[in-house]
Protein backbone atom coordinates (compact mmCIF):
# COMPACT_ATOMS: atom_id res chain seq x y z
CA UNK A 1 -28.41 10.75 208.27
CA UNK A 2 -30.84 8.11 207.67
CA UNK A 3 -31.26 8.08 203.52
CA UNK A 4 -34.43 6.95 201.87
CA UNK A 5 -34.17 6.05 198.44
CA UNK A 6 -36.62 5.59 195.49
CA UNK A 7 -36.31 5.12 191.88
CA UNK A 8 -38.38 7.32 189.09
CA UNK A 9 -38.09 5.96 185.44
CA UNK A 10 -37.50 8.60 182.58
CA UNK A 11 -36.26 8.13 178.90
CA UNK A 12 -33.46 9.73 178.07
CA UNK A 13 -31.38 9.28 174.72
CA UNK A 14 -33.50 5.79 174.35
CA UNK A 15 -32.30 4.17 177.48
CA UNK A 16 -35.09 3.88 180.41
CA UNK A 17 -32.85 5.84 183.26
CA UNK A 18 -33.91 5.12 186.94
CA UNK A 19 -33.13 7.52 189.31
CA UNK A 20 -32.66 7.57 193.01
CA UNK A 21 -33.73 9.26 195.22
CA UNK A 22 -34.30 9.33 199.47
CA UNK A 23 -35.52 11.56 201.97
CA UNK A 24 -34.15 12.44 205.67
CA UNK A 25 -35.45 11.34 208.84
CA UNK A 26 -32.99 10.89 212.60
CA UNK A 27 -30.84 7.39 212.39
CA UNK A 28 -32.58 4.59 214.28
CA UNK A 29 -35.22 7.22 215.48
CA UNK A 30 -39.44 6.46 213.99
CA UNK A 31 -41.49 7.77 216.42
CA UNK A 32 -43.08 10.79 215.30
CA UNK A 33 -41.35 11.16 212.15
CA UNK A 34 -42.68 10.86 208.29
CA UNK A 35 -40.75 9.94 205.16
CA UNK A 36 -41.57 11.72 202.02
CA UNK A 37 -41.00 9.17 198.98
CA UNK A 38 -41.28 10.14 195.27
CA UNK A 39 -44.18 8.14 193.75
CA UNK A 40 -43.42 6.16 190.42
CA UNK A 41 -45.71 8.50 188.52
CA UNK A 42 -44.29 11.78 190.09
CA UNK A 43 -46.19 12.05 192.89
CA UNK A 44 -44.94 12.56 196.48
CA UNK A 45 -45.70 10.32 198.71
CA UNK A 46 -45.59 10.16 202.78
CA UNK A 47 -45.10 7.47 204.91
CA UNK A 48 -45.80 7.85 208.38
CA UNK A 49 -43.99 5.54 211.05
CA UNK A 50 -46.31 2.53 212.17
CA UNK A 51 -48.45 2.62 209.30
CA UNK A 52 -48.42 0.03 206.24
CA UNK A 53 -49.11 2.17 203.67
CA UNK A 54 -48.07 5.85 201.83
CA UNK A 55 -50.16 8.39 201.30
CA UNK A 56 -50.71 10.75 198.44
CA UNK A 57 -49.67 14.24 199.43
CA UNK A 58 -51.69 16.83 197.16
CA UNK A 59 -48.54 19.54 196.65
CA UNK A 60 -48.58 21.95 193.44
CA UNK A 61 -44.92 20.51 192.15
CA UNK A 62 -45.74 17.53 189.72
CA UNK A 63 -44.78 15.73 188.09
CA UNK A 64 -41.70 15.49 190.45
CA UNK A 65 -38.38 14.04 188.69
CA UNK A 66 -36.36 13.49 191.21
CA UNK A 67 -35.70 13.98 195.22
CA UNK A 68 -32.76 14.35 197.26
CA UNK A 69 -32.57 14.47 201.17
CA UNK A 70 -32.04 18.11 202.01
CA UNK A 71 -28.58 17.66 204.01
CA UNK A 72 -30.33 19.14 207.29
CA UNK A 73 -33.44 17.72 209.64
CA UNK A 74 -36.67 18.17 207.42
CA UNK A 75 -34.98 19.24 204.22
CA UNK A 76 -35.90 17.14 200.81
CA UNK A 77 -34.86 18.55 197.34
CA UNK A 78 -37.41 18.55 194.59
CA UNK A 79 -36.70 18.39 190.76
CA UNK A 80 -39.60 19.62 188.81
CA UNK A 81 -40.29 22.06 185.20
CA UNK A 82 -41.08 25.63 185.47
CA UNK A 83 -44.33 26.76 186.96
CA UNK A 84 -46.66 28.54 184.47
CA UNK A 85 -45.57 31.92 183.39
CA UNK A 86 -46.83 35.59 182.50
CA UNK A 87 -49.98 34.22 179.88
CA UNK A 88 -49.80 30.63 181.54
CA UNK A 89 -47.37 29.69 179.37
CA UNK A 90 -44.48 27.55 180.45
CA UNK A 91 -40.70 28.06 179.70
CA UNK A 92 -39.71 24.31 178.18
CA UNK A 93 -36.21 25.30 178.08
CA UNK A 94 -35.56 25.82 182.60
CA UNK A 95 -36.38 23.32 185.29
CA UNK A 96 -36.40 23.96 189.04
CA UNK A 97 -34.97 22.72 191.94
CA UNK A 98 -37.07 23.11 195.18
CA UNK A 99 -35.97 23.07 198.52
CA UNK A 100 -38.74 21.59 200.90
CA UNK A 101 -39.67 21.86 204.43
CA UNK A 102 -41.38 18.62 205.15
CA UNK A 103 -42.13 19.10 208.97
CA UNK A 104 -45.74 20.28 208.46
CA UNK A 105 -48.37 18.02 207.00
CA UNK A 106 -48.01 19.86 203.48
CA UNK A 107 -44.70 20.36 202.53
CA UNK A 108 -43.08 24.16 202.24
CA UNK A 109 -41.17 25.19 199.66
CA UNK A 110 -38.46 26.91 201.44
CA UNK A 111 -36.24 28.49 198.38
CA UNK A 112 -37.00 27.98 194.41
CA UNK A 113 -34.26 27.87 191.73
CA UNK A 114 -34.74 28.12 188.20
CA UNK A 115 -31.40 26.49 185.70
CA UNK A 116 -31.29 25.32 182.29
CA UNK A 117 -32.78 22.36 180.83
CA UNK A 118 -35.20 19.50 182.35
CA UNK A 119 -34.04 18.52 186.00
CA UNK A 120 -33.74 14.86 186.02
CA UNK A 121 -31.50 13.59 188.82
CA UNK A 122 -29.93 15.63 192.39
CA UNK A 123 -27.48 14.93 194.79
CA UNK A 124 -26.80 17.35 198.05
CA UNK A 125 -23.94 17.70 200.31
CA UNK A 126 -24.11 16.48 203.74
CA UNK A 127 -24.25 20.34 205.06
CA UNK A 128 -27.25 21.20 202.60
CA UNK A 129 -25.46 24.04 201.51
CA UNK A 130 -24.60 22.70 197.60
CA UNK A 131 -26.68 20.91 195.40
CA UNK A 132 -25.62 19.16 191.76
CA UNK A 133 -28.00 18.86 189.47
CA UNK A 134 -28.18 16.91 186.18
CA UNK A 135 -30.23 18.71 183.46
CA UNK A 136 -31.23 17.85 179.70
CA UNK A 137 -31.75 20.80 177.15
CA UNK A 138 -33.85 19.61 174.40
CA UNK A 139 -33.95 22.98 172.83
CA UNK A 140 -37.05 22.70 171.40
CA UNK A 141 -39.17 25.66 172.50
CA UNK A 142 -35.46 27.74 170.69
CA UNK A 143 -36.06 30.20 172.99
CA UNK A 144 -32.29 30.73 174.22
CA UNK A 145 -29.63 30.49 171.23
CA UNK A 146 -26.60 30.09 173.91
CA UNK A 147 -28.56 26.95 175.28
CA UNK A 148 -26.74 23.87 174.50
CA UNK A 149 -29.51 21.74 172.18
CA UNK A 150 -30.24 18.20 172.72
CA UNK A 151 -27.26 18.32 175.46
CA UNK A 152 -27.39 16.63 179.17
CA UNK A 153 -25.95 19.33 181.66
CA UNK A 154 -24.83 19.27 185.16
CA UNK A 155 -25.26 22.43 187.11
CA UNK A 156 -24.10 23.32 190.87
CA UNK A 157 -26.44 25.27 192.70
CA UNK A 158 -25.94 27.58 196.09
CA UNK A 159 -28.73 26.77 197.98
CA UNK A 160 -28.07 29.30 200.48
CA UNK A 161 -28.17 32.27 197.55
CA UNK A 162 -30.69 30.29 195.29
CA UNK A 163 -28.06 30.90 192.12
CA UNK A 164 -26.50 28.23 189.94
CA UNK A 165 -22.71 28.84 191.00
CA UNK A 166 -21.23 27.15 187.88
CA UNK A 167 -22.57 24.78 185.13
CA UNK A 168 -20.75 22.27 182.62
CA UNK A 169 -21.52 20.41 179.40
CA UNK A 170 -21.74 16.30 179.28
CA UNK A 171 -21.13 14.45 176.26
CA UNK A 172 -23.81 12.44 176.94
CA UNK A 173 -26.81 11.76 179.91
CA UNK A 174 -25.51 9.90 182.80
CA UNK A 175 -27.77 7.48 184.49
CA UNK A 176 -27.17 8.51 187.89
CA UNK A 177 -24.76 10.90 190.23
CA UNK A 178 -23.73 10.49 193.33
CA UNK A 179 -21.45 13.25 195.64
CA UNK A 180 -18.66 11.70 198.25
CA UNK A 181 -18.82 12.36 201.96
CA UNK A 182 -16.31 15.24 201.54
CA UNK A 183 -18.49 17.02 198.98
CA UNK A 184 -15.43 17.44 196.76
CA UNK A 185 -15.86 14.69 194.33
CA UNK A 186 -18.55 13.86 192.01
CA UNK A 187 -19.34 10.61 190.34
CA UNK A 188 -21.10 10.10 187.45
CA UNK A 189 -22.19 6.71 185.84
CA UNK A 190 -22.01 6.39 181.33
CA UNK A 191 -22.26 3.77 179.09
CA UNK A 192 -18.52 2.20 179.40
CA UNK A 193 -17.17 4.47 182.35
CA UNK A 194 -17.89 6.21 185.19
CA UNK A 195 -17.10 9.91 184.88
CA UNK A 196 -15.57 11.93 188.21
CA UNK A 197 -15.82 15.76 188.43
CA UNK A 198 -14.14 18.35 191.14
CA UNK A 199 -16.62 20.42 192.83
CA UNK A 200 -14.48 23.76 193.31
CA UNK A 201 -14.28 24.64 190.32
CA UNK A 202 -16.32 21.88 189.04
CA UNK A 203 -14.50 20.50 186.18
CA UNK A 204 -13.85 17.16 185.18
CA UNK A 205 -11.37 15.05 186.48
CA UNK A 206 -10.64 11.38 185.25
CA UNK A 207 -12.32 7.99 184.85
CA UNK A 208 -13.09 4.75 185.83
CA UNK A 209 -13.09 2.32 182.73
CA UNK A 210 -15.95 0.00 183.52
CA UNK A 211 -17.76 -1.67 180.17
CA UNK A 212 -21.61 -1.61 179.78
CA UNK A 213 -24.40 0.24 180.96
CA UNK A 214 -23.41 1.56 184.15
CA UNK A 215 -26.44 2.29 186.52
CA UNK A 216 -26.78 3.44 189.86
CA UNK A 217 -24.40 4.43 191.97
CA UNK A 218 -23.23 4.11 195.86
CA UNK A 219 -20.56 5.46 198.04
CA UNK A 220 -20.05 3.52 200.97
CA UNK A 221 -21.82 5.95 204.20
CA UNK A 222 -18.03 8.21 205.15
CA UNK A 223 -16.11 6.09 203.13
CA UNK A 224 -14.77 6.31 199.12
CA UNK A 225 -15.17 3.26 197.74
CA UNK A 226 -17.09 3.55 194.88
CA UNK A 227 -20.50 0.55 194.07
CA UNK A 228 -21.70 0.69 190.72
CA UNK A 229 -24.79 -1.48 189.47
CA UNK A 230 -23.85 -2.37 185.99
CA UNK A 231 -26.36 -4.46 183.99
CA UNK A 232 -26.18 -7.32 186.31
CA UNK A 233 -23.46 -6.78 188.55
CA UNK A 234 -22.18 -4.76 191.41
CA UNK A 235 -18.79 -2.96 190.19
CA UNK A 236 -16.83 -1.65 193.09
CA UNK A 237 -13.73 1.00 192.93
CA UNK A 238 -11.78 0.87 195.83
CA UNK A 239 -9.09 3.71 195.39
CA UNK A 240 -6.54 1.76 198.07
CA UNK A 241 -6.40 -1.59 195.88
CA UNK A 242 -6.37 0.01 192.64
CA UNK A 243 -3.43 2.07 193.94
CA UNK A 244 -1.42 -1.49 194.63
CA UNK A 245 -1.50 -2.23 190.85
CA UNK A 246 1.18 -1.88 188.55
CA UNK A 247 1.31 0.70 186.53
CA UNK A 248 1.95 -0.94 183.09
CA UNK A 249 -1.24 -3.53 184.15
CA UNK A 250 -3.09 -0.78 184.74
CA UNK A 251 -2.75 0.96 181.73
CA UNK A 252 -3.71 -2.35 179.86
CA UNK A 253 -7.05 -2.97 181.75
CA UNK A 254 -10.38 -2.57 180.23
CA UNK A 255 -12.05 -2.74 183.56
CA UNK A 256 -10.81 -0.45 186.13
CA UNK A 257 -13.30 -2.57 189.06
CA UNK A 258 -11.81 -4.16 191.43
CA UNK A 259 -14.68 -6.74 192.95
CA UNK A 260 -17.62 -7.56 190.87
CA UNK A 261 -20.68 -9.04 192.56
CA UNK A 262 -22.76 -11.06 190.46
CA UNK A 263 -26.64 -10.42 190.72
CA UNK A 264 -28.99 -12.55 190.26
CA UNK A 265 -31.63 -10.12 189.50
CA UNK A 266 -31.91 -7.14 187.37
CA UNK A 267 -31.22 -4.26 189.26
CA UNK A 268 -31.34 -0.64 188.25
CA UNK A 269 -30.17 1.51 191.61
CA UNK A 270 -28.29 0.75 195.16
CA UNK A 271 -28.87 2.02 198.42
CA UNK A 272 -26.34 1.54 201.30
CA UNK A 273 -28.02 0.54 204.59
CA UNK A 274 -26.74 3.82 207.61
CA UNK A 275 -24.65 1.17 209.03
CA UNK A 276 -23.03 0.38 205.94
CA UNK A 277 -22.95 -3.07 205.91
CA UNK A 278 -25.38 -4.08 203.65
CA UNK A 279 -26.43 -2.72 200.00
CA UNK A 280 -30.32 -3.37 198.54
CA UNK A 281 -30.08 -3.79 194.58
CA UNK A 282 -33.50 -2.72 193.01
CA UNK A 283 -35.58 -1.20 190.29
CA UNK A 284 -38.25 -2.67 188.77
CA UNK A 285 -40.40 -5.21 189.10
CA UNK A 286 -40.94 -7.37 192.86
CA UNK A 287 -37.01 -8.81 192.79
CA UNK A 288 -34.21 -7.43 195.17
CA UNK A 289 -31.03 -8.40 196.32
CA UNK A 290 -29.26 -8.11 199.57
CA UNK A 291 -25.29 -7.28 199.00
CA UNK A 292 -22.31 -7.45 200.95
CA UNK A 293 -21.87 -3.40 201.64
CA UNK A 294 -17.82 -4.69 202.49
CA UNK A 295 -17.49 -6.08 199.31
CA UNK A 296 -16.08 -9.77 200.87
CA UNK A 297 -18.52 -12.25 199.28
CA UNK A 298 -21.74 -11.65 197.66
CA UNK A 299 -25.24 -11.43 197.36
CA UNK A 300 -28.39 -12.79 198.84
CA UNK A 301 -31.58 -12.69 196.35
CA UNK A 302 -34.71 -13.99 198.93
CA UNK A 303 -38.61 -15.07 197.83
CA UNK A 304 -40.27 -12.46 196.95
CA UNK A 305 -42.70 -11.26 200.08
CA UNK A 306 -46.50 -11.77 199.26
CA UNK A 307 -47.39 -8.80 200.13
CA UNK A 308 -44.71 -7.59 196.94
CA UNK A 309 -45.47 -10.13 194.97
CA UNK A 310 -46.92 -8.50 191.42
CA UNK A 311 -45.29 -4.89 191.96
CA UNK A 312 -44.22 -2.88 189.34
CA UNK A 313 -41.22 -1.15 191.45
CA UNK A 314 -39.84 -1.97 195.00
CA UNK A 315 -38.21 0.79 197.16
CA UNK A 316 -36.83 1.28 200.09
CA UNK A 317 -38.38 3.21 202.97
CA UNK A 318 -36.31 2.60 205.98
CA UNK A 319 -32.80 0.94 205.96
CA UNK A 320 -31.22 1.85 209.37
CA UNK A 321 -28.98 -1.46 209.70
CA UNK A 322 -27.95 -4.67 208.23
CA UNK A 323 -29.54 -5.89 211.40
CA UNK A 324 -32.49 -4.76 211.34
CA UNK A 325 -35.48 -5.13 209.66
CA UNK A 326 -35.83 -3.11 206.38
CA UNK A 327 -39.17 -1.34 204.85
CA UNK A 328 -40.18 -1.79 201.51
CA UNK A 329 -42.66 0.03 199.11
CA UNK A 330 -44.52 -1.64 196.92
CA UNK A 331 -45.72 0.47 193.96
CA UNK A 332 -48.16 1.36 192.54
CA UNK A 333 -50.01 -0.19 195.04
CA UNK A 334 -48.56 1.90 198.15
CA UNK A 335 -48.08 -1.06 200.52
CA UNK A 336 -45.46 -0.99 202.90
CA UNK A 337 -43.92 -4.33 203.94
CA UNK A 338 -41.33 -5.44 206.50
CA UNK A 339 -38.33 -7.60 205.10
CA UNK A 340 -36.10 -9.56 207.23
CA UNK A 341 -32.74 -9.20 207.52
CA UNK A 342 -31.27 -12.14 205.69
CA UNK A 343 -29.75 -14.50 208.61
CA UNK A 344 -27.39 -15.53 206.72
CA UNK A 345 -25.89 -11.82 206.77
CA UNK A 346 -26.55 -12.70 210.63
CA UNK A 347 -25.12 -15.58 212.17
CA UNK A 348 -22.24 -16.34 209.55
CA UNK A 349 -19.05 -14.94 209.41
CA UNK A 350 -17.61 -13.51 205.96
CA UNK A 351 -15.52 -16.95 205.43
CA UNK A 352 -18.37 -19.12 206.16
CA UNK A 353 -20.69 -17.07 203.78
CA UNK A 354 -18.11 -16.95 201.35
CA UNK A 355 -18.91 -20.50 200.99
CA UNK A 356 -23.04 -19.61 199.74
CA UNK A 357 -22.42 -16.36 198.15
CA UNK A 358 -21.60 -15.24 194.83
CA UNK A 359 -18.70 -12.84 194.94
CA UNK A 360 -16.11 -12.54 192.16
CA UNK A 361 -12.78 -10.85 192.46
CA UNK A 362 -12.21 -8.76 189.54
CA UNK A 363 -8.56 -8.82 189.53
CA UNK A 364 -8.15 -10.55 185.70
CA UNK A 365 -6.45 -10.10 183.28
CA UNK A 366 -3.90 -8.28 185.61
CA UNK A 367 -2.74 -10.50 188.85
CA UNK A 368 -1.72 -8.73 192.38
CA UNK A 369 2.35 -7.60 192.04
CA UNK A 370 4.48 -10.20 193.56
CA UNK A 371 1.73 -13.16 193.13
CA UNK A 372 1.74 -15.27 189.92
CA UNK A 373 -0.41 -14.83 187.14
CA UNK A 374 -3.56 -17.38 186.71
CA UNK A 375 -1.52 -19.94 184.21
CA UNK A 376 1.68 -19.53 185.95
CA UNK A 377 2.69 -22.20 188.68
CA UNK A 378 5.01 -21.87 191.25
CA UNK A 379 7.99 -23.68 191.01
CA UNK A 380 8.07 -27.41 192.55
CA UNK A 381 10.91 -27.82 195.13
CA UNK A 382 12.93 -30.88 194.56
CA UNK A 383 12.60 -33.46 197.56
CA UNK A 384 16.07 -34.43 200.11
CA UNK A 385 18.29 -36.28 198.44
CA UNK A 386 18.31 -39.74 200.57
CA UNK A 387 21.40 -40.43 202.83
CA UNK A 388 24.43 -42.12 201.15
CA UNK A 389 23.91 -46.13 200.74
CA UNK A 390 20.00 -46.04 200.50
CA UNK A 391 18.31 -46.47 197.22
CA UNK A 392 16.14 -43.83 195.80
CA UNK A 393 13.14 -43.98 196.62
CA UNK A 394 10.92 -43.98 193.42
CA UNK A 395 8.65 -41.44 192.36
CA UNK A 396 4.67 -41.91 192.73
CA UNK A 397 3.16 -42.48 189.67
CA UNK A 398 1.71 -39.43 187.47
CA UNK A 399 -1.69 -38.67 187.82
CA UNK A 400 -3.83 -39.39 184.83
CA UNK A 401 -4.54 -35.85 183.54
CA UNK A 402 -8.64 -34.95 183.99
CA UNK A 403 -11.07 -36.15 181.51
CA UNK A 404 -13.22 -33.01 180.27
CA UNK A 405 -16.63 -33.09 181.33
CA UNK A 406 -18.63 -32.41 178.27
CA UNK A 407 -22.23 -33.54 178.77
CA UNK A 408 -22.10 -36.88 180.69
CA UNK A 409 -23.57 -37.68 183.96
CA UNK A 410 -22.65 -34.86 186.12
CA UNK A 411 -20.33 -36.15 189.52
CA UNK A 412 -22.00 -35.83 193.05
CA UNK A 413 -20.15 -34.79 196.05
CA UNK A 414 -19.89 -33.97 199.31
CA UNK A 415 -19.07 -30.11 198.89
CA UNK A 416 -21.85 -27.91 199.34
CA UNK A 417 -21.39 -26.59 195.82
CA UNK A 418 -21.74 -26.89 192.22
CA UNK A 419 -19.01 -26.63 190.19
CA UNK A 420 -17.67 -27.43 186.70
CA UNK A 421 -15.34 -25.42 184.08
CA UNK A 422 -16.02 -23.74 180.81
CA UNK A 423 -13.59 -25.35 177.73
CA UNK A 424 -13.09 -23.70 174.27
CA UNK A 425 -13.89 -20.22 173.85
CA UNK A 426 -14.01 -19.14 177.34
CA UNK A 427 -13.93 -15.97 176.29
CA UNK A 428 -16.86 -15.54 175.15
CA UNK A 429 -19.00 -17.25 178.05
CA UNK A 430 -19.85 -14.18 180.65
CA UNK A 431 -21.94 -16.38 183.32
CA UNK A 432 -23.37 -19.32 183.87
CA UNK A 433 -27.16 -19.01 184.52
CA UNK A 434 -28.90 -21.40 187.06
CA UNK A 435 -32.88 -21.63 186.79
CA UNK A 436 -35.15 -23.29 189.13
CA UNK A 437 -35.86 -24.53 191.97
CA UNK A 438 -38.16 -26.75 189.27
CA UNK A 439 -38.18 -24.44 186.29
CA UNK A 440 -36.61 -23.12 183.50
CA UNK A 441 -37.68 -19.33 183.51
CA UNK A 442 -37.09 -18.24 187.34
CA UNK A 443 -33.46 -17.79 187.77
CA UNK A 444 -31.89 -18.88 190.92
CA UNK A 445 -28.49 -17.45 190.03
CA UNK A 446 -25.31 -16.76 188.14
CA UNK A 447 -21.70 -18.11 188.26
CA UNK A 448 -18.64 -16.21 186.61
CA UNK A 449 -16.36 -17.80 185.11
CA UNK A 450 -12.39 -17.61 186.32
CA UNK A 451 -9.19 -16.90 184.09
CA UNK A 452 -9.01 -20.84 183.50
CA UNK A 453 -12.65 -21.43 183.23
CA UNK A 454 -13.80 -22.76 186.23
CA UNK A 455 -16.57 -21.90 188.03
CA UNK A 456 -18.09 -22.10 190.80
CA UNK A 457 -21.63 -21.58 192.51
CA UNK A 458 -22.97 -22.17 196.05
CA UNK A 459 -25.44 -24.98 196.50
CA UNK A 460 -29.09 -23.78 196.12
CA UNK A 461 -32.48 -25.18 197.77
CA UNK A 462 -33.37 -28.44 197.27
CA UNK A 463 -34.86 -28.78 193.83
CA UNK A 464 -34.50 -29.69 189.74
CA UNK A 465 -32.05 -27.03 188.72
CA UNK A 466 -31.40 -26.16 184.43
CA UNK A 467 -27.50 -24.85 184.24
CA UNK A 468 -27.00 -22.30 181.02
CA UNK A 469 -24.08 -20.72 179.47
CA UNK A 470 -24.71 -17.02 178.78
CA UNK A 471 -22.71 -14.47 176.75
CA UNK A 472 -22.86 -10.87 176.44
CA UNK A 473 -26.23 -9.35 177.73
CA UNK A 474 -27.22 -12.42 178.53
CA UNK A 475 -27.11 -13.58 175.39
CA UNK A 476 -27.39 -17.21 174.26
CA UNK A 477 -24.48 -19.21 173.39
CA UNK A 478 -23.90 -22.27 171.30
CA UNK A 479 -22.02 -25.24 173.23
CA UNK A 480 -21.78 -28.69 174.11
CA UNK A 481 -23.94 -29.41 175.93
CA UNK A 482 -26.77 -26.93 175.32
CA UNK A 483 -27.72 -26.98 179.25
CA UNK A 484 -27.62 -29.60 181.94
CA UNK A 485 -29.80 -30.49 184.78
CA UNK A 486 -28.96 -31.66 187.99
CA UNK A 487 -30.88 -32.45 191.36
CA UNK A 488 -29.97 -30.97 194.58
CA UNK A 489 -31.33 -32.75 197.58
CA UNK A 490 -28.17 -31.89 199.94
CA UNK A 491 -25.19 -32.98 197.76
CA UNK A 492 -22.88 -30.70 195.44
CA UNK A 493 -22.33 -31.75 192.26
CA UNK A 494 -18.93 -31.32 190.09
CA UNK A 495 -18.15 -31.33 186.33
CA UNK A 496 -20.54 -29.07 185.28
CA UNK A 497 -18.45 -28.27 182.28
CA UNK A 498 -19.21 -26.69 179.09
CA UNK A 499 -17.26 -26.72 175.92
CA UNK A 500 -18.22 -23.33 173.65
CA UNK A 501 -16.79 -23.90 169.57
CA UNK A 502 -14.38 -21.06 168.60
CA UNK A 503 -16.26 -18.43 166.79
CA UNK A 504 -14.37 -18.32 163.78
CA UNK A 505 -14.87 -16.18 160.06
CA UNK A 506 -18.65 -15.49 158.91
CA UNK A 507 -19.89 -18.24 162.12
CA UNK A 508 -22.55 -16.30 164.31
CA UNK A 509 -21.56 -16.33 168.16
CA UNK A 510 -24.83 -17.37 168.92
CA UNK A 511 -27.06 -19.70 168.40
């Protein structure tokens, strides 16, 4: 199924929660056939093949919340609150979930189901016959005592009776949900974790330990491995390599991830091209990101489009193929532009783009069983003896050991990189930020440091570039020097280094 995906921003619990959403349409096939797309103020929207623009479609069910394909040809899943009552009153405490035909120029609603609490984010399965639904009670109309108050919930619905078939209580409101292919498995994404229910029963499970705000979510098209957009990086969860871990490691971790992607961008939701070879990182504002959907390298973050330029949300419309040429919509203003693939996704294989992207391999503190841990060194083997009668031959001198790098004149060279290595508290140092080409608010990228320090990024456009060390949320840091600037005109450059003071007793971590 061909999955169209949009984002719709809510408030929940303080914390401006995009959700996605997509709509159905034949793989590879756009003659004839429309995409309905959730507008950024609730509104649907459809987008008809061949044309540049979406239209407004004037339904009854708005503001919309959410939409989920359907699971079946010309099925989409609304989220909206109750229609008005006996009195026109409306019942604050239930949402409803609509099931849509979208074949005729107005949509149908095919079945309605009323649940508990606000509907705020869907997921169906593949067959269209179950739908998951989060919900938030705010309880304030009182008008059901057993209601959970101020409570997120997550409800599975039978759309083939129109009943809610079970219902659960959450803790606290995900940002996002997503269902594997086998419809067995849920996934939900929390602040510090991401939170996995059964479907039959539905009951929860375990959890992935991954720290921060966890934000949308992606499972690769018939596969399980899990892609999480955490503030700005890609998290992924393959099940296979975290089964290869020992067991003691594993219980030490605070990060359960086993590849994180660094973005350049701030992202808010992911959406997996059919193919599923390539991953769009969006959300808000005109910036997105092409990602490696096989988690091997990295991330590609092109110029902005003109025709983007100035939008307040980007979303995909069509995404058939890392291939081919993807659809964006530019909202508020409706436009619908054509982005092309990024050649380097094209004509390079995973090694050689290895070499320009920015993939990180989250396997620290815990090294793979049977390789040695990042300080450890293998042991040297002593050379031949020489045969009897011939002198010794005597050893090459010692190397002098490496002068840190902290501030001078950077080192040019011939690899197409930049590189250098943060000294101190390491610790504390979460990426470092590279602005430009020519100035010091557009960011070009972000490098992560390793378990020693070094990093390492690939060698940008020719331009004036500003390198910054970043903590926490992008928070600044205090370290020698403050930044440095170097000039790429072809060469890589080496000794980038930072040195970052130990933040000791009653000294602020940042400057």
């Amino acid at each position: 199924m061909t999955r169209f995906w949009t984002v719709a921003a809510l408030v929940l619990g303080g914390l401006a929660s995009p959700n996605q959403a997509f709509a159905a349409a034949p793989p590879g096939d756009q003659s004839g056939r429309s995409v309905i797309v959730l507008g950024e103020d609730g509104s649907l929207l459809r987008w008809t093949p061949g044309s540049s623009a979406l239209a407004l479609l004037s339904v009854p069910w708005s503001p919309v919340n959410d939409l989920a394909p359907g699971g079946m040809k010309d099925r989409v899943l609304i989220l909206t609150g109750t229609s008005a009552g006996e009195g026109g009153k409306r019942s604050k405490g239930e949402g409803r979930a609509i099931l849509l035909d979208t074949a005729p120029a107005t949509p149908v609603a095919i079945r309605t189901i009323s649940f508990p609490g606000q509907g705020i984010k869907a997921t169906v399965s593949s067959d269209g016959r179950k739908a998951y639904i989060l919900a938030y009670a705010s309880g304030k109309d009182g008008s059901r005592a057993s209601q959970p108050v101020g409570r997120a919930l997550l409800h599975a619905i039978d759309l083939t009776t129109g009943k809610v078939s079970a219902s659960a209580s959450l803790d606290q409101a995900p940002n996002a949900i997503a269902l594997d292919a086998s419809g067995r498995r849920l996934f939900l994404s929390l602040k510090g974790r991401i939170l996995s229910y059964t479907t039959s029963p539905l009951a929860s499970s375990w959890h992935y330990r991954s720290p921060g705000i966890n934000r949308g979510l992606a499972l690769r098209p018939g596969g399980d491995v899990l892609f999480v957009q955490r503030e700005r990086q890609v998290a992924v969860f393959d099940p296979r390599d975290m089964a290869t871990r020992d067991a003691v490691k594993r219980r030490s971790r605070d990060d359960d991830a086993t590849t994180i992607i660094a973005l350049p961008i701030e992202a808010a939701a992911l959406a997996f091209s059919d193919d599923g070879r390539m991953i769009l990182a969006f959300g808000r504002g005109d910036r997105f990101a092409f990602v490696d959907g096989e988690a091997k390298w990295g991330v590609i973050a092109p110029d902005t489009p003109a025709d983007l330029k100035g939008s307040e949300v980007v979303r995909p419309v069509f995404f058939p193929s890392a291939t081919a040429d993807l659809l964006l919509a530019s909202l508020p203003g409706r436009k619908v532009v054509s982005v092309p693939s990024p050649p380097e996704f094209l004509s390079s294989s995973s090694d050689e783009v290895q070499e320009r992207g920015e993939a990180i391999e989250a396997e620290t503190p815990a090294a793979p069983e049977g390789q040695p841990a990042p300080a450890e060194q293998p042991a040297k083997e002593e050379p031949p003896a020489p045969p009897a009668g011939q002198p010794a031959a005597s050893p090459p001198p010692a190397p002098n050991p490496p002068v840190p790098h902290l501030g001078g004149s950077p080192v040019a060279t011939e690899a197409k990189a930049l590189r250098g290595k943060v000294i101190g508290d390491r610790g504390r140092v979460r990426a470092i930020v590279i602005y430009g080409p020519d100035s010091i608010v557009r960011e070009q990228g972000r490098a992560l440091p390793g378990p020693d320090g070094a990093w390492e990024a690939p060698l940008p456009p020719p331009g004036t570039y500003r390198l910054v060390p970043v903590g926490e949320r992008s928070s600044a840091l205090r370290s020698v020097p403050s930044f440095l600037t170097v000039k790429v005109s072809g060469e890589g450059w080496t000794g980038l280094d930072f040195q970052v003071p130990e933040s000791g007793p009653g000294q602020a971590p940042t400057r």
